[in-house]
PDB file of N, CA and C in Angstrom:
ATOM      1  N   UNK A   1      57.598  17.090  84.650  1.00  0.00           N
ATOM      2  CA  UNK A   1      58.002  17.942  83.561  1.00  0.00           C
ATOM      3  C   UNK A   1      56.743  18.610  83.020  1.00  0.00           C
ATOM      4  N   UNK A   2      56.609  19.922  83.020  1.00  0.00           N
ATOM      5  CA  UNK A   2      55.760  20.322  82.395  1.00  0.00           C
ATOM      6  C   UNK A   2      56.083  21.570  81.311  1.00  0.00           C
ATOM      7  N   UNK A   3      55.070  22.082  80.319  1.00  0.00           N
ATOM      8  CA  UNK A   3      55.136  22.973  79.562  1.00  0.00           C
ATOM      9  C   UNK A   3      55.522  24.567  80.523  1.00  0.00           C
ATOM     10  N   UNK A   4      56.438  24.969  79.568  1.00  0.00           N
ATOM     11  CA  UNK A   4      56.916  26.575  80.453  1.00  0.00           C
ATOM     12  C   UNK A   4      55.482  27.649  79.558  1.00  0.00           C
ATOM     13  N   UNK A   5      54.855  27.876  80.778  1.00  0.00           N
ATOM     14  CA  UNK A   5      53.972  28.996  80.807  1.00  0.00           C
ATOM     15  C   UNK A   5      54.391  30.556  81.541  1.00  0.00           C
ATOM     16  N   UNK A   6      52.989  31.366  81.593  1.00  0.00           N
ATOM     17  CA  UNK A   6      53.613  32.304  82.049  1.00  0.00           C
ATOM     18  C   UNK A   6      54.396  32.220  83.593  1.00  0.00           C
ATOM     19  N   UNK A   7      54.920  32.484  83.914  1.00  0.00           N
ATOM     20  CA  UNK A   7      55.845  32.918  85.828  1.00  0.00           C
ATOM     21  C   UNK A   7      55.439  34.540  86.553  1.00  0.00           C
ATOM     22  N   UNK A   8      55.805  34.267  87.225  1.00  0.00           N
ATOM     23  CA  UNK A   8      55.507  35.478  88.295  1.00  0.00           C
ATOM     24  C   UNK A   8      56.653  36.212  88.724  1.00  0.00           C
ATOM     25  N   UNK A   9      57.084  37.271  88.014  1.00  0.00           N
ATOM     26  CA  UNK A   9      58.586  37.920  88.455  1.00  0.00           C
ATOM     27  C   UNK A   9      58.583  37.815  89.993  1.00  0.00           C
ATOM     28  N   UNK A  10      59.910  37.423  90.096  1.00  0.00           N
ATOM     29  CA  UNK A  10      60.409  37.825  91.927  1.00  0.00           C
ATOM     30  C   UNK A  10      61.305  38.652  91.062  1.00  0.00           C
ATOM     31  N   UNK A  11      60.910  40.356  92.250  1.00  0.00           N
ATOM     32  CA  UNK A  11      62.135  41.426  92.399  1.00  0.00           C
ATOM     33  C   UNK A  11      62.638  41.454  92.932  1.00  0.00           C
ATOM     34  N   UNK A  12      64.658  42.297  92.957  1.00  0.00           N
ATOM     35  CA  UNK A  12      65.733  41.165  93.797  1.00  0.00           C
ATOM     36  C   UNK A  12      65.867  40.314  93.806  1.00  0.00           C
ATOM     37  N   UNK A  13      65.255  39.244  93.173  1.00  0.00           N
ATOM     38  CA  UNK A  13      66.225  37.762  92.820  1.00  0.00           C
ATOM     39  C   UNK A  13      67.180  37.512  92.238  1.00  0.00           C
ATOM     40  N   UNK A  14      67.949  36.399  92.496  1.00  0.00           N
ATOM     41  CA  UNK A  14      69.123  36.457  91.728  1.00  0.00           C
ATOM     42  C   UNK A  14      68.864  36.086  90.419  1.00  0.00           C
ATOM     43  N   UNK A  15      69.481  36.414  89.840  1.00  0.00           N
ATOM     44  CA  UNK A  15      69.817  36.458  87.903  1.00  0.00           C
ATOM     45  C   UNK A  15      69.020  35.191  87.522  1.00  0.00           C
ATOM     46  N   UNK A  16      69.450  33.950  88.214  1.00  0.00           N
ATOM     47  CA  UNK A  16      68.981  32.764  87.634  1.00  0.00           C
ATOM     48  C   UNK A  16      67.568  32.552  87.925  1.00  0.00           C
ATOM     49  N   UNK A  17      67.094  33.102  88.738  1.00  0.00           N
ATOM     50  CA  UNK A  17      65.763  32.792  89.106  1.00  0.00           C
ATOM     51  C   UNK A  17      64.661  33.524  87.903  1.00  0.00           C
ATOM     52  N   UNK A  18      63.771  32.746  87.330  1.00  0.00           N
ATOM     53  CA  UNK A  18      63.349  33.409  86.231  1.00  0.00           C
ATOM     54  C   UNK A  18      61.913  33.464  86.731  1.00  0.00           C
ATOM     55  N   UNK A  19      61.378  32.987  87.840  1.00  0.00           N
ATOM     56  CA  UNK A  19      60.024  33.412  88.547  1.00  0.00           C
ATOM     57  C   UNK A  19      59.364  32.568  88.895  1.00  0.00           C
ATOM     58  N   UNK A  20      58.111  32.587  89.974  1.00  0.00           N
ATOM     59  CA  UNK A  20      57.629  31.673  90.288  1.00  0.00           C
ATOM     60  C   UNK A  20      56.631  31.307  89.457  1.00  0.00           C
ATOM     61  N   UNK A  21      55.835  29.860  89.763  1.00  0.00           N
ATOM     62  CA  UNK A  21      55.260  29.748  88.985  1.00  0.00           C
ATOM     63  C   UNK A  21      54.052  29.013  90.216  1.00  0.00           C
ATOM     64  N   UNK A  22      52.198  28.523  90.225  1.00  0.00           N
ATOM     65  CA  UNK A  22      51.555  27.916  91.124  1.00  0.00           C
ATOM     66  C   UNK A  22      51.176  26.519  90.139  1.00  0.00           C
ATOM     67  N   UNK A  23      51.664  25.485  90.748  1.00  0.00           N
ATOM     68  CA  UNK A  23      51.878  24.242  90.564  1.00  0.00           C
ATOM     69  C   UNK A  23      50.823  23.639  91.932  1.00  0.00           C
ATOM     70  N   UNK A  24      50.064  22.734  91.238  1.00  0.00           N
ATOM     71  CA  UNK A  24      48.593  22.611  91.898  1.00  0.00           C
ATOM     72  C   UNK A  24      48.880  22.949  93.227  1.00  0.00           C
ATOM     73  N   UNK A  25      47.936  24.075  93.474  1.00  0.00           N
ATOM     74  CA  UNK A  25      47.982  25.125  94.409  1.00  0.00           C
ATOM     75  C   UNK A  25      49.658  25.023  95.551  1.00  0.00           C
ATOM     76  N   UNK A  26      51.222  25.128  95.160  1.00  0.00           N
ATOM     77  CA  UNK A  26      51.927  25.263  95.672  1.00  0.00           C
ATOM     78  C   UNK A  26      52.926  26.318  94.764  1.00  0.00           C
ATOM     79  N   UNK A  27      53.828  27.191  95.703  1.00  0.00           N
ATOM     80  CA  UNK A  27      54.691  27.703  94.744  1.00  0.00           C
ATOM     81  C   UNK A  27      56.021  27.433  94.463  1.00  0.00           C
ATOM     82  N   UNK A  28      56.520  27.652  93.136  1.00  0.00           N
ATOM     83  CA  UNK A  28      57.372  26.532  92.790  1.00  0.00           C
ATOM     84  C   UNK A  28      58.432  27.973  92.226  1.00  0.00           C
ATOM     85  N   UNK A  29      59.833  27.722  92.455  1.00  0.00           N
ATOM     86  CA  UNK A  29      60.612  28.510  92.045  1.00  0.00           C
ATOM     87  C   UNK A  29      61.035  27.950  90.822  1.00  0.00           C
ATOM     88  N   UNK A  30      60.893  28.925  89.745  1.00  0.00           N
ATOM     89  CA  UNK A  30      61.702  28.414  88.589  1.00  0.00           C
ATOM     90  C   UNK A  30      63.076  29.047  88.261  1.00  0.00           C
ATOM     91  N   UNK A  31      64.272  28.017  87.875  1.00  0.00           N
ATOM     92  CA  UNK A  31      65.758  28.504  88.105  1.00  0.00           C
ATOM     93  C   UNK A  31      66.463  28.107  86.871  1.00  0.00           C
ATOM     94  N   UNK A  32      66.749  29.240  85.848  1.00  0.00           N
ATOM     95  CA  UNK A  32      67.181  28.916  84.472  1.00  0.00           C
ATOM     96  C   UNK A  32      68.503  28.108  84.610  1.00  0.00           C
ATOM     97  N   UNK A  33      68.979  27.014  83.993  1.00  0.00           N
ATOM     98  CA  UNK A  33      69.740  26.261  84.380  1.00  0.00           C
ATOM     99  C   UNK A  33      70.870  27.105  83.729  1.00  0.00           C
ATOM    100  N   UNK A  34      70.526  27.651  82.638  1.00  0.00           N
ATOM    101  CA  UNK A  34      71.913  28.039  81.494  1.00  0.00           C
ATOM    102  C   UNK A  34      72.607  28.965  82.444  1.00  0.00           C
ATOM    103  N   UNK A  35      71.948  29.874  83.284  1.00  0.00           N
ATOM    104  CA  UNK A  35      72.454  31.415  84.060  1.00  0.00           C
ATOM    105  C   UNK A  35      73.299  30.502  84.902  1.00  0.00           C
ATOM    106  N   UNK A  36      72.542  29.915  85.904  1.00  0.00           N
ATOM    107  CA  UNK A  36      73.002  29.318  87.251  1.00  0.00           C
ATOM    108  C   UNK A  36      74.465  28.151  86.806  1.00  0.00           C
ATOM    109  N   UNK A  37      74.314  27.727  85.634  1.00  0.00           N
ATOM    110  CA  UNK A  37      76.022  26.880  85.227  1.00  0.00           C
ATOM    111  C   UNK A  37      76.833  27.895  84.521  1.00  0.00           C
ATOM    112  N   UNK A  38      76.587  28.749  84.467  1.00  0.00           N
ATOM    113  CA  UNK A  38      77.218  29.682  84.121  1.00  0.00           C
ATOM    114  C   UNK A  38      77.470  30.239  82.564  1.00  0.00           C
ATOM    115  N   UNK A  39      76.286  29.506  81.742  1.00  0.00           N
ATOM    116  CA  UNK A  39      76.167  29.663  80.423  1.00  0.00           C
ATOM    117  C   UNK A  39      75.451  30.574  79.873  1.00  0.00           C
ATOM    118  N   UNK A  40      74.996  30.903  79.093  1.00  0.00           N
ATOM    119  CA  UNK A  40      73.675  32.087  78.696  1.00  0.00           C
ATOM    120  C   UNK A  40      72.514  31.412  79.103  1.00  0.00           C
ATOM    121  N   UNK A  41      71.582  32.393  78.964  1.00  0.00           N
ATOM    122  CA  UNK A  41      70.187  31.940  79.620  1.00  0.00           C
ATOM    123  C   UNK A  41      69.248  31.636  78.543  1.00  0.00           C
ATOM    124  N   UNK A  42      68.256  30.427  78.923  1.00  0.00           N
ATOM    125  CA  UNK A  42      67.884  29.782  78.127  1.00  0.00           C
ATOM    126  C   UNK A  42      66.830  30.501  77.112  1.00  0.00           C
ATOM    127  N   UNK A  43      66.686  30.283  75.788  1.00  0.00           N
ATOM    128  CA  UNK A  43      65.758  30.856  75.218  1.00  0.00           C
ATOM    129  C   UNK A  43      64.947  30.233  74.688  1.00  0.00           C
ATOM    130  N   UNK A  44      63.463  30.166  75.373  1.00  0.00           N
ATOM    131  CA  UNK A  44      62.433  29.645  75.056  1.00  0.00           C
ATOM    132  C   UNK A  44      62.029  29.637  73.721  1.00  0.00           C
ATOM    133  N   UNK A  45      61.783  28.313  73.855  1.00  0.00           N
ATOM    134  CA  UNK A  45      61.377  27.595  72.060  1.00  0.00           C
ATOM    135  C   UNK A  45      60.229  26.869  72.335  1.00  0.00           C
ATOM    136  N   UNK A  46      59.487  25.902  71.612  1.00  0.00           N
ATOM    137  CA  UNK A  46      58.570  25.245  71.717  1.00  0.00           C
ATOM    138  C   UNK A  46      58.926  23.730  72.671  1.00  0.00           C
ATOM    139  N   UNK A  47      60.291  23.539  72.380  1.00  0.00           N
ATOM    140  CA  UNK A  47      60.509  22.505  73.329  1.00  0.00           C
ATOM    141  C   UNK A  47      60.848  22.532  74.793  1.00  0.00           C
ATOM    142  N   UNK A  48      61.486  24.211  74.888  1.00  0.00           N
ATOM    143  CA  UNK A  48      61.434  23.996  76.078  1.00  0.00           C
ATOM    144  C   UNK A  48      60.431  23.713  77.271  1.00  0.00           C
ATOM    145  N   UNK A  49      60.840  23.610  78.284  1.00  0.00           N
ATOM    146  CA  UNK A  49      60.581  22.614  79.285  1.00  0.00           C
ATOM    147  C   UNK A  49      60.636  22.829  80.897  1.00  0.00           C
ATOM    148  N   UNK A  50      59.995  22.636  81.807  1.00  0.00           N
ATOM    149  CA  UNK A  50      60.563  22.850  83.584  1.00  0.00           C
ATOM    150  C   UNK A  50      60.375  21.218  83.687  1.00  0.00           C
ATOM    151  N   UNK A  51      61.495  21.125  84.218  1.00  0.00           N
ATOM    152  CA  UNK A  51      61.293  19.799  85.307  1.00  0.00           C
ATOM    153  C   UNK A  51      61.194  19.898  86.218  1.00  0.00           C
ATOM    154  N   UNK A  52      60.027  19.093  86.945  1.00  0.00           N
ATOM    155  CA  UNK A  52      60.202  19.182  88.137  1.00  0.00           C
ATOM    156  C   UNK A  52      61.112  18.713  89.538  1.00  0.00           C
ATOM    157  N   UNK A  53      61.454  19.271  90.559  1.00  0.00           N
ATOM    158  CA  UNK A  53      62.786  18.022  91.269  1.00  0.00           C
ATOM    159  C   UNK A  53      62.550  18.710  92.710  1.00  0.00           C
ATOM    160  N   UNK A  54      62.442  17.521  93.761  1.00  0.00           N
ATOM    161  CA  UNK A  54      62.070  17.957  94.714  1.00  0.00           C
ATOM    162  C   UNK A  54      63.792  18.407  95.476  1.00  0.00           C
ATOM    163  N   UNK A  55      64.155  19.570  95.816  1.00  0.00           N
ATOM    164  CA  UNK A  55      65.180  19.615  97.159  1.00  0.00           C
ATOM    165  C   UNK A  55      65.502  19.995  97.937  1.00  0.00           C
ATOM    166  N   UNK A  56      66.178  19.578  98.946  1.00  0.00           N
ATOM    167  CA  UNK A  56      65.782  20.559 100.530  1.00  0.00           C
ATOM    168  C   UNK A  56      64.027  20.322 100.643  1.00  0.00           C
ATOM    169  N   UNK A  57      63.602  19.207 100.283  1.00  0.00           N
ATOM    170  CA  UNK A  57      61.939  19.188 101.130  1.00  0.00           C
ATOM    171  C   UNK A  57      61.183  20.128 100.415  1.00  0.00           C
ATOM    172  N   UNK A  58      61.753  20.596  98.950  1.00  0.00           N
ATOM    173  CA  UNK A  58      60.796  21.823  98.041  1.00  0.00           C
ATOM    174  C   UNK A  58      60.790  21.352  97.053  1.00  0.00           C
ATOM    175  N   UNK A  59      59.817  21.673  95.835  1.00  0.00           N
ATOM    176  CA  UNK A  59      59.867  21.901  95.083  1.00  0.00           C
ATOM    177  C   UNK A  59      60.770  22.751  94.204  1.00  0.00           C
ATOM    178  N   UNK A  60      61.432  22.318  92.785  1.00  0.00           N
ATOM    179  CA  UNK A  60      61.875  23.655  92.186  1.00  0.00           C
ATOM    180  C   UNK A  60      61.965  23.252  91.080  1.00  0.00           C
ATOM    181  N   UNK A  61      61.634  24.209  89.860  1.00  0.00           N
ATOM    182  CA  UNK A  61      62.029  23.873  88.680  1.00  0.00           C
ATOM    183  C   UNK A  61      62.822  24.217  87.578  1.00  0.00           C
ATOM    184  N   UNK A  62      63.453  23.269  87.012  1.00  0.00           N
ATOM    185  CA  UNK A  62      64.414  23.563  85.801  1.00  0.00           C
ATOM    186  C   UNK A  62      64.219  24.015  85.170  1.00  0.00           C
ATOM    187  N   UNK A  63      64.414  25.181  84.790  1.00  0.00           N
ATOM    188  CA  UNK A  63      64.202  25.329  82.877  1.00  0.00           C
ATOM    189  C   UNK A  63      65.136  24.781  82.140  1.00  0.00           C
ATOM    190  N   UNK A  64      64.820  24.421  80.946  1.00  0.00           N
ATOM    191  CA  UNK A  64      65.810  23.340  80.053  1.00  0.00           C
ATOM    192  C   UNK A  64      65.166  23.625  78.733  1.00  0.00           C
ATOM    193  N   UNK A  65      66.261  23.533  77.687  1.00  0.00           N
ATOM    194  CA  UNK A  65      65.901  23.744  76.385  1.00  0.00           C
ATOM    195  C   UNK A  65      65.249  23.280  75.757  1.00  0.00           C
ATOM    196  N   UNK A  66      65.237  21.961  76.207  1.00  0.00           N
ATOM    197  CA  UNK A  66      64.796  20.674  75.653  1.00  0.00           C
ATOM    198  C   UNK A  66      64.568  19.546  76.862  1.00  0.00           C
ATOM    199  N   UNK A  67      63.859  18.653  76.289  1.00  0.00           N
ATOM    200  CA  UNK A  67      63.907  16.944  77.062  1.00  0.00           C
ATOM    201  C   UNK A  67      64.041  16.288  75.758  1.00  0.00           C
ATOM    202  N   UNK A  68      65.480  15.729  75.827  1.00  0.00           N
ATOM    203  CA  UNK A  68      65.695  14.507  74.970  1.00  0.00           C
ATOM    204  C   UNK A  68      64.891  13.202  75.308  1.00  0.00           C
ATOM    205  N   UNK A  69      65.221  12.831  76.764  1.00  0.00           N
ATOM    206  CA  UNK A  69      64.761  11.391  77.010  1.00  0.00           C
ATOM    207  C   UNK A  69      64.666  11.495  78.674  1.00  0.00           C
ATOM    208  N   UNK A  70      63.313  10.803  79.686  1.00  0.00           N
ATOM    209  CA  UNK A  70      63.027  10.985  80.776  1.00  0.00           C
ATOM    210  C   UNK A  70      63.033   9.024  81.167  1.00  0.00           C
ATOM    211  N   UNK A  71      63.800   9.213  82.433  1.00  0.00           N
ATOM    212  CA  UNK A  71      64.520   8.467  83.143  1.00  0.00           C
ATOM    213  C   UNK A  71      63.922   7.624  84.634  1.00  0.00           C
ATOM    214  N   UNK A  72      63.612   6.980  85.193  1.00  0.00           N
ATOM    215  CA  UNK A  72      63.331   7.025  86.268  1.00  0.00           C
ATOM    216  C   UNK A  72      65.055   6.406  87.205  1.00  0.00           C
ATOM    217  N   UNK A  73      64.952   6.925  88.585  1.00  0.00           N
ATOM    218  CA  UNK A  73      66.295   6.548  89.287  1.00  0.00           C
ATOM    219  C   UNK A  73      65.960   6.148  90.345  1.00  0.00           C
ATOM    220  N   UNK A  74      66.606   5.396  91.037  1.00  0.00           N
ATOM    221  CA  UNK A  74      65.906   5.382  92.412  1.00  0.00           C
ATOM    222  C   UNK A  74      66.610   6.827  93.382  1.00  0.00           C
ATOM    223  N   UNK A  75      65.721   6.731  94.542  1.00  0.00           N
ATOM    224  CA  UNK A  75      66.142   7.514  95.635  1.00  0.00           C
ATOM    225  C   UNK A  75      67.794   7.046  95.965  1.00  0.00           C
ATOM    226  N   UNK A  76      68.864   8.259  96.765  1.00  0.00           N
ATOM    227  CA  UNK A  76      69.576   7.197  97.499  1.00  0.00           C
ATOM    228  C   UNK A  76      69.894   7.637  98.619  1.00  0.00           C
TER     229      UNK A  76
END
């Protein structure tokens, strides 16, 4: 989880994609969660947030309004 800084527009991306970002030296897609569930898109406050989550073998990150509370799970 880290602090949302500046991103790197991708042109032609879809709606939810709000840009990349370089995450020690890799690039990481960031994907507004609110667009992509079909809600409004998130509006950055001081709490918001990217999580990080590896899938499909990548990196990608959440934007989220907030982090209430961080979890560990296992793999399955």
């Amino acid at each position: 989880m880290i602090q949302v800084g500046d991103s790197t527009v991708v042109y032609q991306s879809p709606a939810y994609v709000r840009g990349i970002i370089n995450l020690r030296g890799k690039i990481v897609t960031v994907v507004d969660l609110g667009i992509k569930l079909g809600l409004s898109a998130i509006k950055l406050g001081e709490d918001s947030r990217i999580i990080i989550v590896e899938w499909n073998h990548e990196q990608v990150g959440l934007l989220v309004v907030e982090v209430a509370e961080v979890i560990n799970l296992d793999k399955i």
